[in-house]
C-alpha atoms as a PDB file:
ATOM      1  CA  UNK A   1     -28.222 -20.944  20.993  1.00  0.00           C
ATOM      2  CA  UNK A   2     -25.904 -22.025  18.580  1.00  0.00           C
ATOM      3  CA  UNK A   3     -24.433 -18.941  16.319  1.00  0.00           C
ATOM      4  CA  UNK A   4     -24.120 -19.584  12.524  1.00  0.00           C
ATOM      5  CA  UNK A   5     -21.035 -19.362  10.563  1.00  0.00           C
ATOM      6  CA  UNK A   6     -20.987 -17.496   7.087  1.00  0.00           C
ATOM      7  CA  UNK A   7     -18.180 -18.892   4.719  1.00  0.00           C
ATOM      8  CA  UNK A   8     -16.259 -16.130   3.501  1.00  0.00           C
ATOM      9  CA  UNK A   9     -13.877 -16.031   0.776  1.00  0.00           C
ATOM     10  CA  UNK A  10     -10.231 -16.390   1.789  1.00  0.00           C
ATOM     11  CA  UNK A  11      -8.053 -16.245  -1.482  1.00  0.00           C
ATOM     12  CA  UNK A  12      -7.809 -17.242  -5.304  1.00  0.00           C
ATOM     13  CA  UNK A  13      -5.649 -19.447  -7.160  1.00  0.00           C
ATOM     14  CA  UNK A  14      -2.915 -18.869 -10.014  1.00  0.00           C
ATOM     15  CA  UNK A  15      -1.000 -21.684 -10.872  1.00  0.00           C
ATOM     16  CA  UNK A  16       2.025 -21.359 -12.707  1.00  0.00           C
ATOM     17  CA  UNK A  17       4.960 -23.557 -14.028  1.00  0.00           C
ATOM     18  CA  UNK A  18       8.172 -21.499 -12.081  1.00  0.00           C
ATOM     19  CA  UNK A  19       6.856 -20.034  -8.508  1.00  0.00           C
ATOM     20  CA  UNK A  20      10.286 -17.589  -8.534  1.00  0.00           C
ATOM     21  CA  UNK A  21       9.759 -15.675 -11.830  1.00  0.00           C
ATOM     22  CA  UNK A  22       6.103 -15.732 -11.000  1.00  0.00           C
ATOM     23  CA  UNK A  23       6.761 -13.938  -7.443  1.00  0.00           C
ATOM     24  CA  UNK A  24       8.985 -11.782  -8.890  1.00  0.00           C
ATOM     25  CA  UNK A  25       6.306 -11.236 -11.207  1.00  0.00           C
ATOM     26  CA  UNK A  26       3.445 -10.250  -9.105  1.00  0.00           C
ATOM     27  CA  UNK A  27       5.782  -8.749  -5.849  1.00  0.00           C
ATOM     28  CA  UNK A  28       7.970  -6.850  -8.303  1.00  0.00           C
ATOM     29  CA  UNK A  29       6.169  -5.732 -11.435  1.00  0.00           C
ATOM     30  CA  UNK A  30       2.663  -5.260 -10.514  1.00  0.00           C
ATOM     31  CA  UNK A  31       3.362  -4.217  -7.152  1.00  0.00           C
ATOM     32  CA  UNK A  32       1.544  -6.684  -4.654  1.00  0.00           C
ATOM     33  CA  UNK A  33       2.265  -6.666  -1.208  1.00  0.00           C
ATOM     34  CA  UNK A  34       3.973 -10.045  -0.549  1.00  0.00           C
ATOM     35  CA  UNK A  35       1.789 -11.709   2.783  1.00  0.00           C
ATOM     36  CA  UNK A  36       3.375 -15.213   2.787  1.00  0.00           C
ATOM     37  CA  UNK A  37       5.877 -17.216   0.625  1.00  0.00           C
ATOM     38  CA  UNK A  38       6.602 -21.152   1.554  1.00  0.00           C
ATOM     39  CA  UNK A  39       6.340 -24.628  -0.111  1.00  0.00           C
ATOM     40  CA  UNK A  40       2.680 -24.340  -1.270  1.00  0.00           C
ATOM     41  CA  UNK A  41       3.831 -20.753  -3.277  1.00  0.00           C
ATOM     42  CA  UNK A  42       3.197 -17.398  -2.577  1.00  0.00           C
ATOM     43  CA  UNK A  43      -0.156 -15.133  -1.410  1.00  0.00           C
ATOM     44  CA  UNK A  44      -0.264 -11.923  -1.922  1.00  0.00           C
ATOM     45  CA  UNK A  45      -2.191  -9.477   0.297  1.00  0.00           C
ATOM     46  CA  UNK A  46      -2.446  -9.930   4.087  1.00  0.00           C
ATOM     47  CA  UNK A  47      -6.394  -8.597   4.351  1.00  0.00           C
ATOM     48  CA  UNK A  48      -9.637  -9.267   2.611  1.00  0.00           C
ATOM     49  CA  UNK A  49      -9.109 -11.756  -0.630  1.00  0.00           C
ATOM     50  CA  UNK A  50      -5.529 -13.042  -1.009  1.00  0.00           C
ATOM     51  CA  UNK A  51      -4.204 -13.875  -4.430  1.00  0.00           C
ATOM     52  CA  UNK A  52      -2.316 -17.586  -4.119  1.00  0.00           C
ATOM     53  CA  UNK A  53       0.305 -18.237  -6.754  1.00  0.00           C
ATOM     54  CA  UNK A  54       1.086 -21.758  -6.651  1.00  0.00           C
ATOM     55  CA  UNK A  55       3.393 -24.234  -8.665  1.00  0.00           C
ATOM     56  CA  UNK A  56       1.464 -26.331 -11.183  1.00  0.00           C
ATOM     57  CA  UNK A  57       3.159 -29.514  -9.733  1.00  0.00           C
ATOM     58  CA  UNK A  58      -0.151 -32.252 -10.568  1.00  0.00           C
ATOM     59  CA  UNK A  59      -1.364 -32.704 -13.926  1.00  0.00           C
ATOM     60  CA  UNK A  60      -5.084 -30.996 -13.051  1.00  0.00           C
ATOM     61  CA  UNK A  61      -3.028 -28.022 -11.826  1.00  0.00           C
ATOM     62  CA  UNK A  62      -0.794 -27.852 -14.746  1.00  0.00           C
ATOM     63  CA  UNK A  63      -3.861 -27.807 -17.205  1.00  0.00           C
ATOM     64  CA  UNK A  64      -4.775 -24.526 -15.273  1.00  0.00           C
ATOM     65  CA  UNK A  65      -1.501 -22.304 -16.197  1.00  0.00           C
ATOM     66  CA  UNK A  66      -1.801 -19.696 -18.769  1.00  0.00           C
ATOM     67  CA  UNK A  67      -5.088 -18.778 -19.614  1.00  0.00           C
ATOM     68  CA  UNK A  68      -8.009 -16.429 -18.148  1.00  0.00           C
ATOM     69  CA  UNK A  69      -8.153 -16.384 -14.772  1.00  0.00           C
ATOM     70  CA  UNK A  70     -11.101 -13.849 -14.539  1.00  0.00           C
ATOM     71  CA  UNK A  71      -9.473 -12.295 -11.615  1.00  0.00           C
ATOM     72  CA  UNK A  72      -9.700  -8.834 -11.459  1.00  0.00           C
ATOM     73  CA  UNK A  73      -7.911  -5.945  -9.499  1.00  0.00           C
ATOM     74  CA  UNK A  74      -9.396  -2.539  -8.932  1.00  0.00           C
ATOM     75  CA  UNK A  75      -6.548  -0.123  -9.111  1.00  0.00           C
ATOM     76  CA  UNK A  76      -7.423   3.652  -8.499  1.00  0.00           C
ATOM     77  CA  UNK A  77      -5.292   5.784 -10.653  1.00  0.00           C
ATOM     78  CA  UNK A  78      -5.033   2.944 -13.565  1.00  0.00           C
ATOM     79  CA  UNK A  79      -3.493   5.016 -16.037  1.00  0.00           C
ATOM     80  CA  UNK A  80      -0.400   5.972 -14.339  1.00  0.00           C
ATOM     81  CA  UNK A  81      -0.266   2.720 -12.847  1.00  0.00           C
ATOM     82  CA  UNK A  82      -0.261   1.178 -16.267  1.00  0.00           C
ATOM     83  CA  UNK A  83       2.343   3.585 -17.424  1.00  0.00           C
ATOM     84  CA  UNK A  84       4.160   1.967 -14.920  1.00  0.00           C
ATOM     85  CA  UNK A  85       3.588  -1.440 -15.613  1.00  0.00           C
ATOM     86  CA  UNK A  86       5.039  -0.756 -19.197  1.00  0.00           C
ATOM     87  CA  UNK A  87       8.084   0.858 -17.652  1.00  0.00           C
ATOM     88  CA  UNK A  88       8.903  -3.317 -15.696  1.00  0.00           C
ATOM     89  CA  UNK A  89       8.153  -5.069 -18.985  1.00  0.00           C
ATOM     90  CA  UNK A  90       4.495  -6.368 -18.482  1.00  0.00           C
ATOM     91  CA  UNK A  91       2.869  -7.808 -21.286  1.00  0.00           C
ATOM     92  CA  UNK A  92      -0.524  -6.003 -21.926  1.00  0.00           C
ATOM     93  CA  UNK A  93      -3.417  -8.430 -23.487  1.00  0.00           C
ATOM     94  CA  UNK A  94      -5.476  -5.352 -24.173  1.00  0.00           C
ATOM     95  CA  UNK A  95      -4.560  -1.543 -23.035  1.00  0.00           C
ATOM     96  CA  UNK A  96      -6.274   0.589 -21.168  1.00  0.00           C
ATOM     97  CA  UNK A  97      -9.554   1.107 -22.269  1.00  0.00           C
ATOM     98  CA  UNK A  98     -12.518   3.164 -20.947  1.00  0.00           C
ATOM     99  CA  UNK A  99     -15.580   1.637 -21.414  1.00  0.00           C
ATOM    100  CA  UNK A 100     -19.516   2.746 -20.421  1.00  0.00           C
ATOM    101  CA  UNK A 101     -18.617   1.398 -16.233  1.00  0.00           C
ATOM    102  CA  UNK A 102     -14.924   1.879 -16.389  1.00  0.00           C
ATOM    103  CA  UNK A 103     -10.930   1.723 -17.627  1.00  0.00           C
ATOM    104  CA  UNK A 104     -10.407  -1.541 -18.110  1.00  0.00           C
ATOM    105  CA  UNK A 105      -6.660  -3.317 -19.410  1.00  0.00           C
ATOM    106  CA  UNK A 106      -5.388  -6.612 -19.272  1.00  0.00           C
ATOM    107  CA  UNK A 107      -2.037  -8.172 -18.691  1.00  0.00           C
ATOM    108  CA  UNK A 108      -0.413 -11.317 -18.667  1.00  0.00           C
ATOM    109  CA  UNK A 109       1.786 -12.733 -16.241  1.00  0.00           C
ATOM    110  CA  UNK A 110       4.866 -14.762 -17.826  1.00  0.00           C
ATOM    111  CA  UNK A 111       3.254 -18.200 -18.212  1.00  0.00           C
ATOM    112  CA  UNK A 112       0.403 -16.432 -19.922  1.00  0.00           C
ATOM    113  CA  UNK A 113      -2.559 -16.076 -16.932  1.00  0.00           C
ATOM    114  CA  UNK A 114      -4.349 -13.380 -18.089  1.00  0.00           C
ATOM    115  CA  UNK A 115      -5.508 -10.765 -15.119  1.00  0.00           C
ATOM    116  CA  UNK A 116      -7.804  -7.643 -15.536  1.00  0.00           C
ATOM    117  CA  UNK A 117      -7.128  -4.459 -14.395  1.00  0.00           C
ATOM    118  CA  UNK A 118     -10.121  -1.958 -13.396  1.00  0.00           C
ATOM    119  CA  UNK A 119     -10.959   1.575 -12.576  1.00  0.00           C
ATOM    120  CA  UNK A 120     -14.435   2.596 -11.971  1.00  0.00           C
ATOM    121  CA  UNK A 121     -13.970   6.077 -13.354  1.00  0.00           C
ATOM    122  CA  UNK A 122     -17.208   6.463 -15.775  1.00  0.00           C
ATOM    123  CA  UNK A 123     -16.375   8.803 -19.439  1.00  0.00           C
ATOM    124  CA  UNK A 124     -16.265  12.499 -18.357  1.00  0.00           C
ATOM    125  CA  UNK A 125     -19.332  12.577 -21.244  1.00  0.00           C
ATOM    126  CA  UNK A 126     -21.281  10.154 -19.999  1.00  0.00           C
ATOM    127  CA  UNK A 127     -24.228  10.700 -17.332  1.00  0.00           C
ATOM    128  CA  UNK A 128     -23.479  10.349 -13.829  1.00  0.00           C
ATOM    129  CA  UNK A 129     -26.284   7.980 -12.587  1.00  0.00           C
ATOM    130  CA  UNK A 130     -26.528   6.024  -9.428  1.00  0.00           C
ATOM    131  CA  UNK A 131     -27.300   3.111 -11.566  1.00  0.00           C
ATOM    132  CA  UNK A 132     -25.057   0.990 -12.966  1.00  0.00           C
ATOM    133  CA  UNK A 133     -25.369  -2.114 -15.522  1.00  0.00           C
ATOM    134  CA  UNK A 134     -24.592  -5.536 -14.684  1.00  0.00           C
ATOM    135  CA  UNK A 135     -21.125  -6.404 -15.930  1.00  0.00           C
ATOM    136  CA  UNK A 136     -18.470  -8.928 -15.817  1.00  0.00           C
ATOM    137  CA  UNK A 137     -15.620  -7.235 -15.179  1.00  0.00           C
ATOM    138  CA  UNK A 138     -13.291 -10.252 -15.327  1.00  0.00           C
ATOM    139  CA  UNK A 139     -14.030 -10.281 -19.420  1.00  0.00           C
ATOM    140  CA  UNK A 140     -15.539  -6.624 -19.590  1.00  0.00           C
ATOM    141  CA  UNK A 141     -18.596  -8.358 -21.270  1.00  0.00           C
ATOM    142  CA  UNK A 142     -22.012  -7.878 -19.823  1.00  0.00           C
END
């Protein structure tokens, strides 16, 4: 019997226009672990999802850098680690906000990609329920 094969999602893309400032970027100020650097970029993470960073070397690619990327990383503790981030220079979008689901901020990388920042620590106020509302936490819009 022949066994079937699930795709599974290996990484996501940011192109940018200068692959050193960018890895300096992403390895130095927001603190990802570094998994692989060579011609094609950089990716970030060695388990589960992988961030790719790549140069923006074809027109299609180049029409990609700075804007939304709707990626978004779940960092536990996101205050501090926002405190943090202002202490290397990164360029908030929006600060740290809580919201209904969540703390939610958003930064930009230096050719503008915008990435989203997420804690799923609910308003000390609100009720604790085991059911949560459908959102998009790339844009924090439901």
């Amino acid at each position: 019997m022949t066994q079937t094969r699930e795709p599974a999602l290996y990484s996501i893309a940011i192109f940018v226009s200068d692959i050193g400032r960018a890895v300096e970027f992403y390895r130095d100020r927001l603190g990802l672990p570094l998994g692989k650097q060579g011609s094609f970029g950089a990716e970030f993470f060695t388990q589960g999802t992988r961030v790719g960073v790549h140069p923006a070397t074809h027109q299609d690619a180049r029409a990609l850098v700075g804007r939304h990327t709707g990626i978004t990383l779940f960092v536990p503790g996101l205050l501090h680690y926002c405190g943090e981030l202002h202490e290397r220079g990164v360029r908030f979008v929006t600060e740290p906000t809580q919201q209904s689901w969540g703390i939610m901020a958003m930064v930009a990388d230096p050719d503008g990609n915008v990435l989203a920042l997420w804690e799923d620590q609910l308003p000390e106020t609100a009720g604790h329920s085991d059911v949560h509302e459908h959102v998009d936490q790339a844009d924090g819009v439901s």
